[in-house]
PDB file of N, CA and C in Angstrom:
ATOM      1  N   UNK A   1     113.818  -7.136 105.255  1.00  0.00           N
ATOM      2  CA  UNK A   1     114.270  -8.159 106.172  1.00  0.00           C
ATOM      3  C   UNK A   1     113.088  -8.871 106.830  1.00  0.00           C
ATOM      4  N   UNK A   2     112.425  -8.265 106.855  1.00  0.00           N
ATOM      5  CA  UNK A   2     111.040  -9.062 107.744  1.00  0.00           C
ATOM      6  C   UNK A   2     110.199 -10.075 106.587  1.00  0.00           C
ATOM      7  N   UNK A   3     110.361  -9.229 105.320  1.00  0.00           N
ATOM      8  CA  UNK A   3     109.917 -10.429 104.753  1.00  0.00           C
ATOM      9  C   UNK A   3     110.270 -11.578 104.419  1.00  0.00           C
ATOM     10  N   UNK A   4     111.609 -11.577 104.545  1.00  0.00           N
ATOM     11  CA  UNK A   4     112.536 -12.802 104.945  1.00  0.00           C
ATOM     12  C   UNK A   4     112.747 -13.705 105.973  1.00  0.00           C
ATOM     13  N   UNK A   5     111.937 -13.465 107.286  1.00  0.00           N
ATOM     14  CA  UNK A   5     111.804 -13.861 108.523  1.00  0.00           C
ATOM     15  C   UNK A   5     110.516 -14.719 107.773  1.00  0.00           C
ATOM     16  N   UNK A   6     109.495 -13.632 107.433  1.00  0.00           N
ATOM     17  CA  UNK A   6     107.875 -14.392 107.178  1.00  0.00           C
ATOM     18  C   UNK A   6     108.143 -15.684 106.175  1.00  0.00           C
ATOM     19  N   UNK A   7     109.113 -15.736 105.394  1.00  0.00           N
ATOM     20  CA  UNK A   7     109.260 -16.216 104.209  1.00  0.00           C
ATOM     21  C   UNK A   7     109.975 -17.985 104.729  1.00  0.00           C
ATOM     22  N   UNK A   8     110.949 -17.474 105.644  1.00  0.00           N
ATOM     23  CA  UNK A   8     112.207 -18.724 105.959  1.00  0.00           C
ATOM     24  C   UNK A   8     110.816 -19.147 107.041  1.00  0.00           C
ATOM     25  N   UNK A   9     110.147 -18.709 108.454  1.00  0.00           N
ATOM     26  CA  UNK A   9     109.407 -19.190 109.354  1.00  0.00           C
ATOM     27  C   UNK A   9     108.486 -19.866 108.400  1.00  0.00           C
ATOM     28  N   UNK A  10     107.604 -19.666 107.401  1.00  0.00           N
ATOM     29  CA  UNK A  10     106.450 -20.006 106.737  1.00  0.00           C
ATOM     30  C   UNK A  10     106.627 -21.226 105.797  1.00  0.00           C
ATOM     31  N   UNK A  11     108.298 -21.128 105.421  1.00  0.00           N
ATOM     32  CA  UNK A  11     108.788 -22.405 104.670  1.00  0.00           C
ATOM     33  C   UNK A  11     108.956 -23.489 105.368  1.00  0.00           C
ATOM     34  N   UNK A  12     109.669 -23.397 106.801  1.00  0.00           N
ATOM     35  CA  UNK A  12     110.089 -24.427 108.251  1.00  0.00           C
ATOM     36  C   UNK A  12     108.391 -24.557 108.643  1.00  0.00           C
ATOM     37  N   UNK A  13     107.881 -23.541 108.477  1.00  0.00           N
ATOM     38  CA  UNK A  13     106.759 -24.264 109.272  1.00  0.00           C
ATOM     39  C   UNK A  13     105.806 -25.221 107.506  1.00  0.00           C
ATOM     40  N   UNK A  14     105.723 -25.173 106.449  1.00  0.00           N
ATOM     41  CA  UNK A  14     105.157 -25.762 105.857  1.00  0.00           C
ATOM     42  C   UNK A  14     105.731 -27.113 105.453  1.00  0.00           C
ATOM     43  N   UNK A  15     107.422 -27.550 105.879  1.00  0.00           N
ATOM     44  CA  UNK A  15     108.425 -28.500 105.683  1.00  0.00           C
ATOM     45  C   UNK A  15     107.603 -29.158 106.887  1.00  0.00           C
ATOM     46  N   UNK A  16     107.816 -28.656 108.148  1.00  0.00           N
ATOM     47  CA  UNK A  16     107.236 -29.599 109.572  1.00  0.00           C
ATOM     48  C   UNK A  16     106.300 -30.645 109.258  1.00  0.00           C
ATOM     49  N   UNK A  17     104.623 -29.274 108.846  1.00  0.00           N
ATOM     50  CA  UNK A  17     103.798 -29.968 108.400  1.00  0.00           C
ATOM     51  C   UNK A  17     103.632 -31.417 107.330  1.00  0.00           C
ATOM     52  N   UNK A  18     104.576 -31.445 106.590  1.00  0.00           N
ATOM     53  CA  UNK A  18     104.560 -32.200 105.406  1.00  0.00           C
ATOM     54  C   UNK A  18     105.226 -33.542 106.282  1.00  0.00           C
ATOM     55  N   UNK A  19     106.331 -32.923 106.675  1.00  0.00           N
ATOM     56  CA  UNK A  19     106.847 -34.549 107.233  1.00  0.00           C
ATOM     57  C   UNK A  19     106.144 -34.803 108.427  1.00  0.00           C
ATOM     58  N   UNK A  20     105.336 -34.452 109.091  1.00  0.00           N
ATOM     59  CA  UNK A  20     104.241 -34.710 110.124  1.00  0.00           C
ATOM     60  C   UNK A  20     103.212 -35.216 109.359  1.00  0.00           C
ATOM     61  N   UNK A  21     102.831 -34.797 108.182  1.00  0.00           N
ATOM     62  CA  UNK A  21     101.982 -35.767 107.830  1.00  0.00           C
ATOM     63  C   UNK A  21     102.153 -36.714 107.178  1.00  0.00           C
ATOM     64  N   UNK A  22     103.680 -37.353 106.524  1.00  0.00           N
ATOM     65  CA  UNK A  22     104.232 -38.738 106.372  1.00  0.00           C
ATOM     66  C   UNK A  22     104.310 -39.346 106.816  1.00  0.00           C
ATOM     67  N   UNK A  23     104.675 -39.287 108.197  1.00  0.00           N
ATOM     68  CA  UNK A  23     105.200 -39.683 109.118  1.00  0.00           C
ATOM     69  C   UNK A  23     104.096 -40.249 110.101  1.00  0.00           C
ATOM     70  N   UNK A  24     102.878 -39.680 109.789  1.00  0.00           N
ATOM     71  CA  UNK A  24     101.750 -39.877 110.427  1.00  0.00           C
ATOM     72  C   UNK A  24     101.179 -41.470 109.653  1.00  0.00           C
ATOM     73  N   UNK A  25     101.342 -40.665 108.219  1.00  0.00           N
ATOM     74  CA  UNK A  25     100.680 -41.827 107.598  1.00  0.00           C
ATOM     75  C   UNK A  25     101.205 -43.057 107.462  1.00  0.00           C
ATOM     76  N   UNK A  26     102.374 -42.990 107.838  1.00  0.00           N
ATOM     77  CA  UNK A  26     103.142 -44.476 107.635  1.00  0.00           C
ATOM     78  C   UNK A  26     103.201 -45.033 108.979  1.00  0.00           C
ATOM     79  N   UNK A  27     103.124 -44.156 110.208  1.00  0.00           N
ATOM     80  CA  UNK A  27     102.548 -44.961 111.602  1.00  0.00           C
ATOM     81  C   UNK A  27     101.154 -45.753 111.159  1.00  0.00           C
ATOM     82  N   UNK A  28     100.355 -44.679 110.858  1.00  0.00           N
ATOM     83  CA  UNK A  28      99.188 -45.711 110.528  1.00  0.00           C
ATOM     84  C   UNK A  28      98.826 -47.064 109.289  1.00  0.00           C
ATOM     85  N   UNK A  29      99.884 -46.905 108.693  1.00  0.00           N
ATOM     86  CA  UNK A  29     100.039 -47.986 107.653  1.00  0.00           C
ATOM     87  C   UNK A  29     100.580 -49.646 108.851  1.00  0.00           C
ATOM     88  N   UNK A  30     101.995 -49.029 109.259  1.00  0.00           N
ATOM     89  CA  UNK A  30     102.243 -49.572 110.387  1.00  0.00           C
ATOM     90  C   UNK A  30     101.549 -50.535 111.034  1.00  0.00           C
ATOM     91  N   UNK A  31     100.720 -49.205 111.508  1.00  0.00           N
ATOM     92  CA  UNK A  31      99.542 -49.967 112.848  1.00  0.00           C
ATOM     93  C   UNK A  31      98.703 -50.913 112.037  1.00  0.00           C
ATOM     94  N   UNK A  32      98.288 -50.328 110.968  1.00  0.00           N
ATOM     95  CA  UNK A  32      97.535 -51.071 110.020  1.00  0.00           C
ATOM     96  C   UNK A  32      97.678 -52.884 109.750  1.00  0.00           C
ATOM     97  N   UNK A  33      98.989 -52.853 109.344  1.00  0.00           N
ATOM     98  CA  UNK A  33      99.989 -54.606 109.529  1.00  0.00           C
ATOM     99  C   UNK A  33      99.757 -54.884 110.575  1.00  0.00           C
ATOM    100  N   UNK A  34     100.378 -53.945 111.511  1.00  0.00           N
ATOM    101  CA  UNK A  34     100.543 -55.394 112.898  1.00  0.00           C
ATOM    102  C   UNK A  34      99.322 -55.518 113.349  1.00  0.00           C
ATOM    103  N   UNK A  35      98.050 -54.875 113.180  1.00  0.00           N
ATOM    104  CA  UNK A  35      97.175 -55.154 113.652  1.00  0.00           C
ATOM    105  C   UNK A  35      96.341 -56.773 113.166  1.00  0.00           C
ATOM    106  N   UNK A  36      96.401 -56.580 111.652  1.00  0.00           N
ATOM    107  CA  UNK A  36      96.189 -57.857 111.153  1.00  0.00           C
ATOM    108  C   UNK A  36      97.531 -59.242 111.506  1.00  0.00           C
ATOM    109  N   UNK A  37      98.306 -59.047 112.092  1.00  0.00           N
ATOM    110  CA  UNK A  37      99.543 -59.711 111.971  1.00  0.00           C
ATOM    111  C   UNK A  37      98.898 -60.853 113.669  1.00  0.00           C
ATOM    112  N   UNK A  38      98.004 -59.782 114.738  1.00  0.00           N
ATOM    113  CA  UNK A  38      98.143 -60.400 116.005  1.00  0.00           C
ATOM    114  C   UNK A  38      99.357 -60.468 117.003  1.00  0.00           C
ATOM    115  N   UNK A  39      99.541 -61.388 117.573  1.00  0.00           N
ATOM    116  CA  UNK A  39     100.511 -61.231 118.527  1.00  0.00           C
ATOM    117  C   UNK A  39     101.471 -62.441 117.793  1.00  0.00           C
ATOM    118  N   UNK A  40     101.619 -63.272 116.996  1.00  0.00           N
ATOM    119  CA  UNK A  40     102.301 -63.950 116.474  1.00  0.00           C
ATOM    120  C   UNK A  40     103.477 -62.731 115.631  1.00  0.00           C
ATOM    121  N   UNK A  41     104.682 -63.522 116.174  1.00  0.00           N
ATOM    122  CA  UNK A  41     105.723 -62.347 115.540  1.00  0.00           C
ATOM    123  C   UNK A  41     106.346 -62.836 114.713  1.00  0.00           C
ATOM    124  N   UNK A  42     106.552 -63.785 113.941  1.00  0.00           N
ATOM    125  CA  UNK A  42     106.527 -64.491 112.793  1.00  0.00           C
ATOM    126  C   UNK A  42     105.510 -63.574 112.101  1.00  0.00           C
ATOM    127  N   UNK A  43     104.289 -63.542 112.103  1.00  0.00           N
ATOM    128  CA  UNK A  43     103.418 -62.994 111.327  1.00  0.00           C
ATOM    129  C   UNK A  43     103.376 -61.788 111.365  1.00  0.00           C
ATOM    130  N   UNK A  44     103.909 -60.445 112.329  1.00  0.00           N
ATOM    131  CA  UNK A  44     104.494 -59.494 112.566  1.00  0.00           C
ATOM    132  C   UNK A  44     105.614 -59.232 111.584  1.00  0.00           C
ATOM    133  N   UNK A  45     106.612 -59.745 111.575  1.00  0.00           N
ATOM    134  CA  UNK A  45     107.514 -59.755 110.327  1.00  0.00           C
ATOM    135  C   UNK A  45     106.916 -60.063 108.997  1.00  0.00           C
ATOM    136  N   UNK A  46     106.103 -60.955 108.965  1.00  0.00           N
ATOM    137  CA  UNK A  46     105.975 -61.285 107.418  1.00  0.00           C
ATOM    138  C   UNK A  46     104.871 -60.001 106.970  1.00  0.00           C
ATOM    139  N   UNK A  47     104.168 -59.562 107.802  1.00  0.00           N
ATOM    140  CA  UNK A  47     103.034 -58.084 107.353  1.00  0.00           C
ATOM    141  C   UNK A  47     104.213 -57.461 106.883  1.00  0.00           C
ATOM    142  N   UNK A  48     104.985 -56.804 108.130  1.00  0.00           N
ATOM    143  CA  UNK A  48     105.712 -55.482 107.555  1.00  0.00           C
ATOM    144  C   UNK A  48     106.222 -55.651 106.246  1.00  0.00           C
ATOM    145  N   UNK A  49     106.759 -56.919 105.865  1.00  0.00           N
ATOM    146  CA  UNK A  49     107.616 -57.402 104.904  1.00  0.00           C
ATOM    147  C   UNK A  49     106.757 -56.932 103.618  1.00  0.00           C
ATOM    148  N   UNK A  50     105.264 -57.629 103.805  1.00  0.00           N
ATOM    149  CA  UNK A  50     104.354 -57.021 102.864  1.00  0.00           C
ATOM    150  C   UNK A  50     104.035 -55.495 102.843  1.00  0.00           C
ATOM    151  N   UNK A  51     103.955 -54.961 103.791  1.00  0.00           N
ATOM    152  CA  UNK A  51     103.833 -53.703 104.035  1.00  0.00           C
ATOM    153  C   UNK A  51     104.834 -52.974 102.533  1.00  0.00           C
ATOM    154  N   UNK A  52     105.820 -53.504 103.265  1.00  0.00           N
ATOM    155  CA  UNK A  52     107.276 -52.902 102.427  1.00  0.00           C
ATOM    156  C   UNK A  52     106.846 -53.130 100.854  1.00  0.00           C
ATOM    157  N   UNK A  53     106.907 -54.364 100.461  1.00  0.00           N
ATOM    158  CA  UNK A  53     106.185 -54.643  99.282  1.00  0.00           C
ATOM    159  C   UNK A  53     105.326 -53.927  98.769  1.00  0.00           C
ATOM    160  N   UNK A  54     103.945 -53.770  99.314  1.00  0.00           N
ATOM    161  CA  UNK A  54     103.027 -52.399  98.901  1.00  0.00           C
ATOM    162  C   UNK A  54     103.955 -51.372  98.521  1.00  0.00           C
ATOM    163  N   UNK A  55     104.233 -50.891  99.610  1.00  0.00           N
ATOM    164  CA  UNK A  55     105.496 -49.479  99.515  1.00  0.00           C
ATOM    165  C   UNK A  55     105.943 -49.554  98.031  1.00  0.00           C
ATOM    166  N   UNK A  56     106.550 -50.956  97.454  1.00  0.00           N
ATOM    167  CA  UNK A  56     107.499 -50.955  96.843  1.00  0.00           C
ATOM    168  C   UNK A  56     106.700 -51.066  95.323  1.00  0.00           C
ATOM    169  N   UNK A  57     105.548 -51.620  95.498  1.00  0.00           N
ATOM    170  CA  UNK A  57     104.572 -51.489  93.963  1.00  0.00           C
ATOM    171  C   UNK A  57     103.674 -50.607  94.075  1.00  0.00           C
ATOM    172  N   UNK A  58     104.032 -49.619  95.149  1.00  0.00           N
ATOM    173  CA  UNK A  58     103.472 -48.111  94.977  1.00  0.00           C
ATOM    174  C   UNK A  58     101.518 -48.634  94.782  1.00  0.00           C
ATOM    175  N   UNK A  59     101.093 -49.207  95.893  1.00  0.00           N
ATOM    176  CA  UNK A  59      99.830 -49.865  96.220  1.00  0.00           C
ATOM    177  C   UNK A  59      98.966 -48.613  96.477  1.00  0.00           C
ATOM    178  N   UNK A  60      98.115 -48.374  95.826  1.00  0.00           N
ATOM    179  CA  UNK A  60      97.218 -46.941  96.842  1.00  0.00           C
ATOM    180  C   UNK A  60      96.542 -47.128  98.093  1.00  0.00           C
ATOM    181  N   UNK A  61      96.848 -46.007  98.994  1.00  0.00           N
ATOM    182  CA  UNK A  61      96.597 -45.887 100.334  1.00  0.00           C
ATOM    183  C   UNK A  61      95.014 -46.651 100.379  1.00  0.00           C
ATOM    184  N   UNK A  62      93.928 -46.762  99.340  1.00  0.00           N
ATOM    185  CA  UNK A  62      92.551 -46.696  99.247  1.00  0.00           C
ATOM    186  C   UNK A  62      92.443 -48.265  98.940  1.00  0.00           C
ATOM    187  N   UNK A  63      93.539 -48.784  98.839  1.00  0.00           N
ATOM    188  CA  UNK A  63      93.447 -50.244  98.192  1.00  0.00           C
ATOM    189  C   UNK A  63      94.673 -50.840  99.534  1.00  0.00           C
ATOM    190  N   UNK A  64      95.484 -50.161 100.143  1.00  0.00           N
ATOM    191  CA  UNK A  64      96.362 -51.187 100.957  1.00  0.00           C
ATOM    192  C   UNK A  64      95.292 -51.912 102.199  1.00  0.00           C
ATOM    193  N   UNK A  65      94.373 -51.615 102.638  1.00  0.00           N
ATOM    194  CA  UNK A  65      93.791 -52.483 103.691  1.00  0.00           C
ATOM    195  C   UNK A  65      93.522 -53.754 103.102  1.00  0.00           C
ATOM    196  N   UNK A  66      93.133 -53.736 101.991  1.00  0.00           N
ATOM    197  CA  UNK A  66      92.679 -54.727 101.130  1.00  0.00           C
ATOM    198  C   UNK A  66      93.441 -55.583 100.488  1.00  0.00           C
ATOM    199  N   UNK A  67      94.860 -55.020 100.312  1.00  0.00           N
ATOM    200  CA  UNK A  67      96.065 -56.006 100.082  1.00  0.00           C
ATOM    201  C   UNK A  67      96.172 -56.550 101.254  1.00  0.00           C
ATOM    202  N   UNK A  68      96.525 -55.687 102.303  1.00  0.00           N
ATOM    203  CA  UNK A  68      97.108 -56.641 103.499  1.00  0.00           C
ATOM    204  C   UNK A  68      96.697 -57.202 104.140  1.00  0.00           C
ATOM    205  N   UNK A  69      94.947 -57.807 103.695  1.00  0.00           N
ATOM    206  CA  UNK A  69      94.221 -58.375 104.327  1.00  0.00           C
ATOM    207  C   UNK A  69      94.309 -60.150 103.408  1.00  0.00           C
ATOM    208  N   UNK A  70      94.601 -59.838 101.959  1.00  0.00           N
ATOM    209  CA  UNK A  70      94.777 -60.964 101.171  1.00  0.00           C
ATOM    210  C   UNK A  70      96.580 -61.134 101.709  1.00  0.00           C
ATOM    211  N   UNK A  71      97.194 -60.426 101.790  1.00  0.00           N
ATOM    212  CA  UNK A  71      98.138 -61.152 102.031  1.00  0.00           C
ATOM    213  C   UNK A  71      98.611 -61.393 103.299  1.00  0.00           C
ATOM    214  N   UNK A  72      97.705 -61.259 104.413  1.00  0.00           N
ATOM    215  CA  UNK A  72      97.746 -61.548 105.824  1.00  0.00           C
ATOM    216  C   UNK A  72      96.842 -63.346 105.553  1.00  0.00           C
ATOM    217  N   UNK A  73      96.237 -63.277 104.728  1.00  0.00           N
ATOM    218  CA  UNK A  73      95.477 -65.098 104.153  1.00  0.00           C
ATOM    219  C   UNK A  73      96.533 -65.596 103.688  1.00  0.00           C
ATOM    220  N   UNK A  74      97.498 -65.538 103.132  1.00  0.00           N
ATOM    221  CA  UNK A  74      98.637 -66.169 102.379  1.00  0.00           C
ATOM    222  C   UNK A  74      99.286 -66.675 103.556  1.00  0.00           C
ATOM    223  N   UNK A  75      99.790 -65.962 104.539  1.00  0.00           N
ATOM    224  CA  UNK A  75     100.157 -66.543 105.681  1.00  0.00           C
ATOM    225  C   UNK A  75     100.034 -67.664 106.292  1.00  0.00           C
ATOM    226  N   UNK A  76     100.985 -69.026 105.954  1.00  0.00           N
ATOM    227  CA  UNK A  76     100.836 -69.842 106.744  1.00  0.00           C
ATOM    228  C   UNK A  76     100.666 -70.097 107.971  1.00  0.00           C
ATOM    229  N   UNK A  77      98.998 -71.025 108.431  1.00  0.00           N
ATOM    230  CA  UNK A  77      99.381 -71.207 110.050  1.00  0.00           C
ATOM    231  C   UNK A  77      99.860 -72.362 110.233  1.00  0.00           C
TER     232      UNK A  77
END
């Protein structure tokens, strides 16, 4: 029985970790957009939108600053 305690605690605690660190990384993806976006919220929407896009052509984490910096230029002012 105890190794069943160590087993279920060690699984909840390695599940936590994992979605703590998704969850982390997609705040900072996040922060990442609106930071290039400014205080214009028009341009706030159109990042995330790209954001999502990355997401969606599976962009690598090592290459998204670099997308969302070309497609924060696409942005009409």
């Amino acid at each position: 029985m105890d190794y069943f305690i160590i087993a279920i605690a060690t699984a909840a605690g390695l599940y936590f970790h994992g979605w703590l660190y998704v969850k982390t990384r997609r705040w900072m993806d996040r922060d990442l957009a609106l930071s290039l976006a400014g205080d214009n919220e028009a341009r706030k929407k159109f990042m995330l939108q790209r954001l999502e896009d990355a997401r969606k052509q599976k962009i690598k984490r090592r290459d998204l600053q670099r997308w969302l910096e070309a497609a924060a230029a696409e942005f009409p002012n």
